[in-house]
C-alpha atoms as a PDB file:
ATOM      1  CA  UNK A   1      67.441 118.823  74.191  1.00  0.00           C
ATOM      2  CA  UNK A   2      69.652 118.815  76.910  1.00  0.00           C
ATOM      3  CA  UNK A   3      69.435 117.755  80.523  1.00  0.00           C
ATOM      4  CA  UNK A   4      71.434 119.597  83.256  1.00  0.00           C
ATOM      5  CA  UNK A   5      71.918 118.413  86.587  1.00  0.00           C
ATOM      6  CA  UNK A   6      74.281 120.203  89.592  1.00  0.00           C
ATOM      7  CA  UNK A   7      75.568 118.025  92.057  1.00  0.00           C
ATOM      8  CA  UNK A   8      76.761 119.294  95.315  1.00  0.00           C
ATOM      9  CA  UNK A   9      80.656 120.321  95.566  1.00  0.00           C
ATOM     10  CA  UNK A  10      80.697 118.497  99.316  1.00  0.00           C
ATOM     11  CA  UNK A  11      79.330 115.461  97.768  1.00  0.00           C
ATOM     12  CA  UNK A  12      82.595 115.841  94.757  1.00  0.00           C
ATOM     13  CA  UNK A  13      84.805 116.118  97.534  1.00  0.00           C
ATOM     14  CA  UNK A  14      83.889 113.555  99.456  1.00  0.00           C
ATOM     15  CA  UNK A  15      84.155 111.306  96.317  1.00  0.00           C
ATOM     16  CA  UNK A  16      87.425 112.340  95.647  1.00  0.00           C
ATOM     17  CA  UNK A  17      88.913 112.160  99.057  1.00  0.00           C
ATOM     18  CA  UNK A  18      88.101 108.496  99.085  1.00  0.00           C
ATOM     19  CA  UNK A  19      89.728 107.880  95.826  1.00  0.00           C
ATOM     20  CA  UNK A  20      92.854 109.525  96.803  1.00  0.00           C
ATOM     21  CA  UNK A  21      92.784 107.309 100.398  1.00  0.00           C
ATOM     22  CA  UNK A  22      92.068 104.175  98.237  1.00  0.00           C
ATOM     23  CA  UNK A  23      94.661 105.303  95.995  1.00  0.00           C
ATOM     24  CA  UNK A  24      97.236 105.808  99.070  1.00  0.00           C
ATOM     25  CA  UNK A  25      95.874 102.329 100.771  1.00  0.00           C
ATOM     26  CA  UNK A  26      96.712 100.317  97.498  1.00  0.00           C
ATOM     27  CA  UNK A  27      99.875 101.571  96.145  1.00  0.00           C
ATOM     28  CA  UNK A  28     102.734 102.944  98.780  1.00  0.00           C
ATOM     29  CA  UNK A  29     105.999 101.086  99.548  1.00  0.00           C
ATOM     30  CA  UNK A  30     104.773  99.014 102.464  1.00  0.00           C
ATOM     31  CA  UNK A  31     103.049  97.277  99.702  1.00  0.00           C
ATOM     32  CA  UNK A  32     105.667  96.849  97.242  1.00  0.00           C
ATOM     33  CA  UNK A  33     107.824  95.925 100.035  1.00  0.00           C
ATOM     34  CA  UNK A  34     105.816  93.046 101.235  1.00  0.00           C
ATOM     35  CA  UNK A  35     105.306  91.495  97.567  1.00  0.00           C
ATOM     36  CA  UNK A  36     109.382  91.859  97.063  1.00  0.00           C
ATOM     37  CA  UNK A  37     109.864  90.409 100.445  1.00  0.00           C
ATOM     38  CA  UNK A  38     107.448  87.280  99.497  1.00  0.00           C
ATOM     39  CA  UNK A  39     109.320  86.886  96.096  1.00  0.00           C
ATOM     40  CA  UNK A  40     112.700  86.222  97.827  1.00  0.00           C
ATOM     41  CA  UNK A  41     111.393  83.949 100.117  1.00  0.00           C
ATOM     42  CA  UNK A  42     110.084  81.954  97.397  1.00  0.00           C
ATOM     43  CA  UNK A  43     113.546  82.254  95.845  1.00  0.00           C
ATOM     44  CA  UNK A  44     115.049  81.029  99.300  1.00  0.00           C
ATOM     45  CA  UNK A  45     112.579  78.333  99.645  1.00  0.00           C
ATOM     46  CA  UNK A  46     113.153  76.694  96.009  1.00  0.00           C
ATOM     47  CA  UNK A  47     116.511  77.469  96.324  1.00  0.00           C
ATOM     48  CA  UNK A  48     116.848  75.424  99.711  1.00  0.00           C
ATOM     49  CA  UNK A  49     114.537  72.692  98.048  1.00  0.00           C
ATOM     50  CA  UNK A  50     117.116  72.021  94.966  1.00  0.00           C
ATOM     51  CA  UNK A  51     114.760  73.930  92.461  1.00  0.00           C
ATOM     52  CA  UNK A  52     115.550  76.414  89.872  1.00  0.00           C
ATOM     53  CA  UNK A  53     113.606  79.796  89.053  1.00  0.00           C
ATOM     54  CA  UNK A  54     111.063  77.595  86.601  1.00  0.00           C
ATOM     55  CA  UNK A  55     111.155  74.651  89.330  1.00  0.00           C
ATOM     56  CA  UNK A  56     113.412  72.169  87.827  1.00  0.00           C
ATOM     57  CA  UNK A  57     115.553  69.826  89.917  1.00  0.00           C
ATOM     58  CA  UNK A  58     118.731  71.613  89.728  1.00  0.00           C
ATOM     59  CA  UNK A  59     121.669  70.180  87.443  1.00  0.00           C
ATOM     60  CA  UNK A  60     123.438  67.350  90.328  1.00  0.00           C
ATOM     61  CA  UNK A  61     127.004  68.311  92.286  1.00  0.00           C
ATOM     62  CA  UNK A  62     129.820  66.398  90.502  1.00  0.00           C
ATOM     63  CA  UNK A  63     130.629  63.213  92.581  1.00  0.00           C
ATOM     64  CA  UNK A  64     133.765  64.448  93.977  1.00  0.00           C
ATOM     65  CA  UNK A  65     132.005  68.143  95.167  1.00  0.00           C
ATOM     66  CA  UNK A  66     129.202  65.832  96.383  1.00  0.00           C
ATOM     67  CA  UNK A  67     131.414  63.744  98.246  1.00  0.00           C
ATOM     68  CA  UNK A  68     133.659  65.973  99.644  1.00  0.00           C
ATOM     69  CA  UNK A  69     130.530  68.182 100.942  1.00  0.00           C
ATOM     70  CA  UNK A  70     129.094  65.171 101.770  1.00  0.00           C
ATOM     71  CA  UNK A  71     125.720  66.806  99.980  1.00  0.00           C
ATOM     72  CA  UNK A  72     122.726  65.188  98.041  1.00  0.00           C
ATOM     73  CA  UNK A  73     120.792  67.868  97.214  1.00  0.00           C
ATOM     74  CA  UNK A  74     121.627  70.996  95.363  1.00  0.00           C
ATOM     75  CA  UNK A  75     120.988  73.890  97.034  1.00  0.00           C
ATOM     76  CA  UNK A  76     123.872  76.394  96.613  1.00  0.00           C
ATOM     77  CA  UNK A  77     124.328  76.451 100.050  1.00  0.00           C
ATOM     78  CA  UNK A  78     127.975  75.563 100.851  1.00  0.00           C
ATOM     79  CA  UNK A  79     127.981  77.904 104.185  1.00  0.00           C
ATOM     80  CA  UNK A  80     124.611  79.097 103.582  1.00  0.00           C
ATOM     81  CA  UNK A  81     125.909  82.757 103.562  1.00  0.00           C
ATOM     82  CA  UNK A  82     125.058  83.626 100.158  1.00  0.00           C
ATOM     83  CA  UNK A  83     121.333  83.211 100.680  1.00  0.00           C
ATOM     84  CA  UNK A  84     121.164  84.262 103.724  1.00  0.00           C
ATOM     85  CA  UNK A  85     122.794  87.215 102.520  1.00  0.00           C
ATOM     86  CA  UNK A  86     119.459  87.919 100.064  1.00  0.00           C
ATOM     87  CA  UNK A  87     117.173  91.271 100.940  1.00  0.00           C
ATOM     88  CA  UNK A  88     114.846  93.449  99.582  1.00  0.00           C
ATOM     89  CA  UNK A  89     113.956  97.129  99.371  1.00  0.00           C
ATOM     90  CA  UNK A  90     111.095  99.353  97.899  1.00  0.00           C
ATOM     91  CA  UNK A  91     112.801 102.281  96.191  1.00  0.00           C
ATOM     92  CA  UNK A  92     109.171 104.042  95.299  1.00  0.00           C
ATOM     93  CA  UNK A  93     105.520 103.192  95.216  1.00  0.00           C
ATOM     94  CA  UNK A  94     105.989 100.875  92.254  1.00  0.00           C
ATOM     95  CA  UNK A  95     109.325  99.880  92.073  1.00  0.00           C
ATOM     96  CA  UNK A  96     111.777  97.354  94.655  1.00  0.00           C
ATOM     97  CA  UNK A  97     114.839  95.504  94.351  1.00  0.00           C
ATOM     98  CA  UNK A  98     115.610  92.257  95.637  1.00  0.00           C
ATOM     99  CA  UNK A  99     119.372  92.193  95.847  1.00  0.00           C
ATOM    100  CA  UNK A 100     122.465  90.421  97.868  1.00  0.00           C
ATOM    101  CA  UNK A 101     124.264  92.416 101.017  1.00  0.00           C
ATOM    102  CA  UNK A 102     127.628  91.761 100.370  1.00  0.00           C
ATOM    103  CA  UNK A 103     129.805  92.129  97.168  1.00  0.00           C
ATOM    104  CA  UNK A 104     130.830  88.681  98.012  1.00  0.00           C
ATOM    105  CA  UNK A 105     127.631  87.103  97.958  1.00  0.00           C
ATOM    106  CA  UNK A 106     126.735  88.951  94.906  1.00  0.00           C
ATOM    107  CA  UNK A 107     129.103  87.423  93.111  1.00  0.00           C
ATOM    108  CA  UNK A 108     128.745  83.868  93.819  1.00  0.00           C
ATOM    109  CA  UNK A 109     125.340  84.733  93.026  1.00  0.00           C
ATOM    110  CA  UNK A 110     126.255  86.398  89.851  1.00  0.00           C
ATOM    111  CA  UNK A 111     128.459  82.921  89.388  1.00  0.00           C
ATOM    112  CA  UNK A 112     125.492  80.554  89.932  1.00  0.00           C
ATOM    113  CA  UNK A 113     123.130  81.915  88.134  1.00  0.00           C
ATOM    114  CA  UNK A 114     125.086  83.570  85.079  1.00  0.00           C
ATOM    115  CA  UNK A 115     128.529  82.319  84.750  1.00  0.00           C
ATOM    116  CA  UNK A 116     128.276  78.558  85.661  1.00  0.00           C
ATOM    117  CA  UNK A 117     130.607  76.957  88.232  1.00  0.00           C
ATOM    118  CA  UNK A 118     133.195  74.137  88.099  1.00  0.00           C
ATOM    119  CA  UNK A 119     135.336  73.546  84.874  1.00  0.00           C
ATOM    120  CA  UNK A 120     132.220  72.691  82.570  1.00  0.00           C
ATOM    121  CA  UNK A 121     130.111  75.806  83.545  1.00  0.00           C
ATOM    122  CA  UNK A 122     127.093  74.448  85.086  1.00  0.00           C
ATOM    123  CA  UNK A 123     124.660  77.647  85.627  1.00  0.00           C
ATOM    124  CA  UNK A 124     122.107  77.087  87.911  1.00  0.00           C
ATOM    125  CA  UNK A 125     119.544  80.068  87.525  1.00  0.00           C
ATOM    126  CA  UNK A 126     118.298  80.209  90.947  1.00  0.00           C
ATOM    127  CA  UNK A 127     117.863  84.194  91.291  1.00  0.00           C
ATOM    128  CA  UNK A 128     114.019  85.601  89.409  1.00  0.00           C
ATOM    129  CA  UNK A 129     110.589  85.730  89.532  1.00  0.00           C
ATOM    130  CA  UNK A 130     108.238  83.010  87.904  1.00  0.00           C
ATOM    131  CA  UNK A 131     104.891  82.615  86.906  1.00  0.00           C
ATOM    132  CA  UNK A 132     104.147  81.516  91.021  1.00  0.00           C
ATOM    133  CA  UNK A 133     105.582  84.871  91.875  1.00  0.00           C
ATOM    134  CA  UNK A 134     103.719  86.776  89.633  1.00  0.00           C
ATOM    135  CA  UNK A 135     100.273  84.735  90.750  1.00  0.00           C
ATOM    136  CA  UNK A 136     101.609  85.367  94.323  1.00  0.00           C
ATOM    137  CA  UNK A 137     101.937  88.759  93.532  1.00  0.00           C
ATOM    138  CA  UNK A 138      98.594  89.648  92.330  1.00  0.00           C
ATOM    139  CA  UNK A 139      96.847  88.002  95.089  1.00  0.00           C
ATOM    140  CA  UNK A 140      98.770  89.876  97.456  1.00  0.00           C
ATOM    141  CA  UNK A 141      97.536  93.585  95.619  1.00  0.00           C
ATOM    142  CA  UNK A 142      93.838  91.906  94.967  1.00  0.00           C
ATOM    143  CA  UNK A 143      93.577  91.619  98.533  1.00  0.00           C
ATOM    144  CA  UNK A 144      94.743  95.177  99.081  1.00  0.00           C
ATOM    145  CA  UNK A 145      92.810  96.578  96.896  1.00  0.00           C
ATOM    146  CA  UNK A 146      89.889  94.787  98.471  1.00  0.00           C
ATOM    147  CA  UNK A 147      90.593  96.128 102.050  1.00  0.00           C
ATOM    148  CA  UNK A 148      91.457  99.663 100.861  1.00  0.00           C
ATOM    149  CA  UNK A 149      87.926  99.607  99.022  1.00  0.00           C
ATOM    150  CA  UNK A 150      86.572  98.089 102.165  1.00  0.00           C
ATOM    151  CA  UNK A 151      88.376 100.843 104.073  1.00  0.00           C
ATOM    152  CA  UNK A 152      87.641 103.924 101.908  1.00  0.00           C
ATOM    153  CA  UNK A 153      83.987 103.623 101.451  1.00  0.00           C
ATOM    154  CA  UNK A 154      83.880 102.173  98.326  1.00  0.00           C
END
């Protein structure tokens, strides 16, 4: 036994222009932009703070840098440039960069984070995402996909 039903092609296409406007509301590069943009000013802020990517108090100046800066917190910000220098950009709907302006700052980044600085090579990993980003990051597209439900209907 079998149990046919029709349903109405208006009522199909109604349905499935809403899906394609939620789909458009939730995932576009305004989005991705805003969630890259949030994740380097979390790296900014931490950075500023003396924190590495994971939150650890970063690794202390030597006392003759710290002196001669006259600096008691490490923040990698000699002239402030480099971070400063730190931007984002949404290449597609589910992909951005976060990324430094100048080939300059780039490298001291590079330096920092990779290399390590001074004669005993002291990395400081300053530049990634952590678990806060990622939490940050999914509230940020929860909410979206809240208002583009509110917003399509659904």
């Amino acid at each position: 036994m079998s149990i046919d039903m029709k349903v109405d092609k208006a009522i199909i296409k109604q349905l499935t222009n809403k899906f394609h406007k939620f789909q458009g509301d939730i995932i576009n590069e305004s989005l991705i932009e805003f969630v890259a943009e949030r994740i380097k000013s979390n790296i900014f802020t931490r950075t500023n703070a003396g924190f590495d990517v994971n939150f650890a108090a970063f690794r202390p100046y030597n006392k003759k840098y710290a002196a001669a800066e006259k600096k008691t917190i490490v923040n990698l910000t000699r002239s402030g440039q480099m971070l400063n220098e730190m931007t984002q950009k949404a290449l597609s709907n589910d992909t951005a960069k976060i990324f430094f302006m100048t080939e300059r700052s780039r490298t001291l980044a590079d330096i920092h984070n990779n290399i390590g600085v001074g004669p005993k090579k002291i990395v400081r990993e300053f530049f990634g995402a952590n678990i806060r980003d990622e939490s940050d990051a999914q509230k940020v597209y929860t909410q979206a996909i809240k208002k583009a439900k509110e917003g399509a209907g659904l």
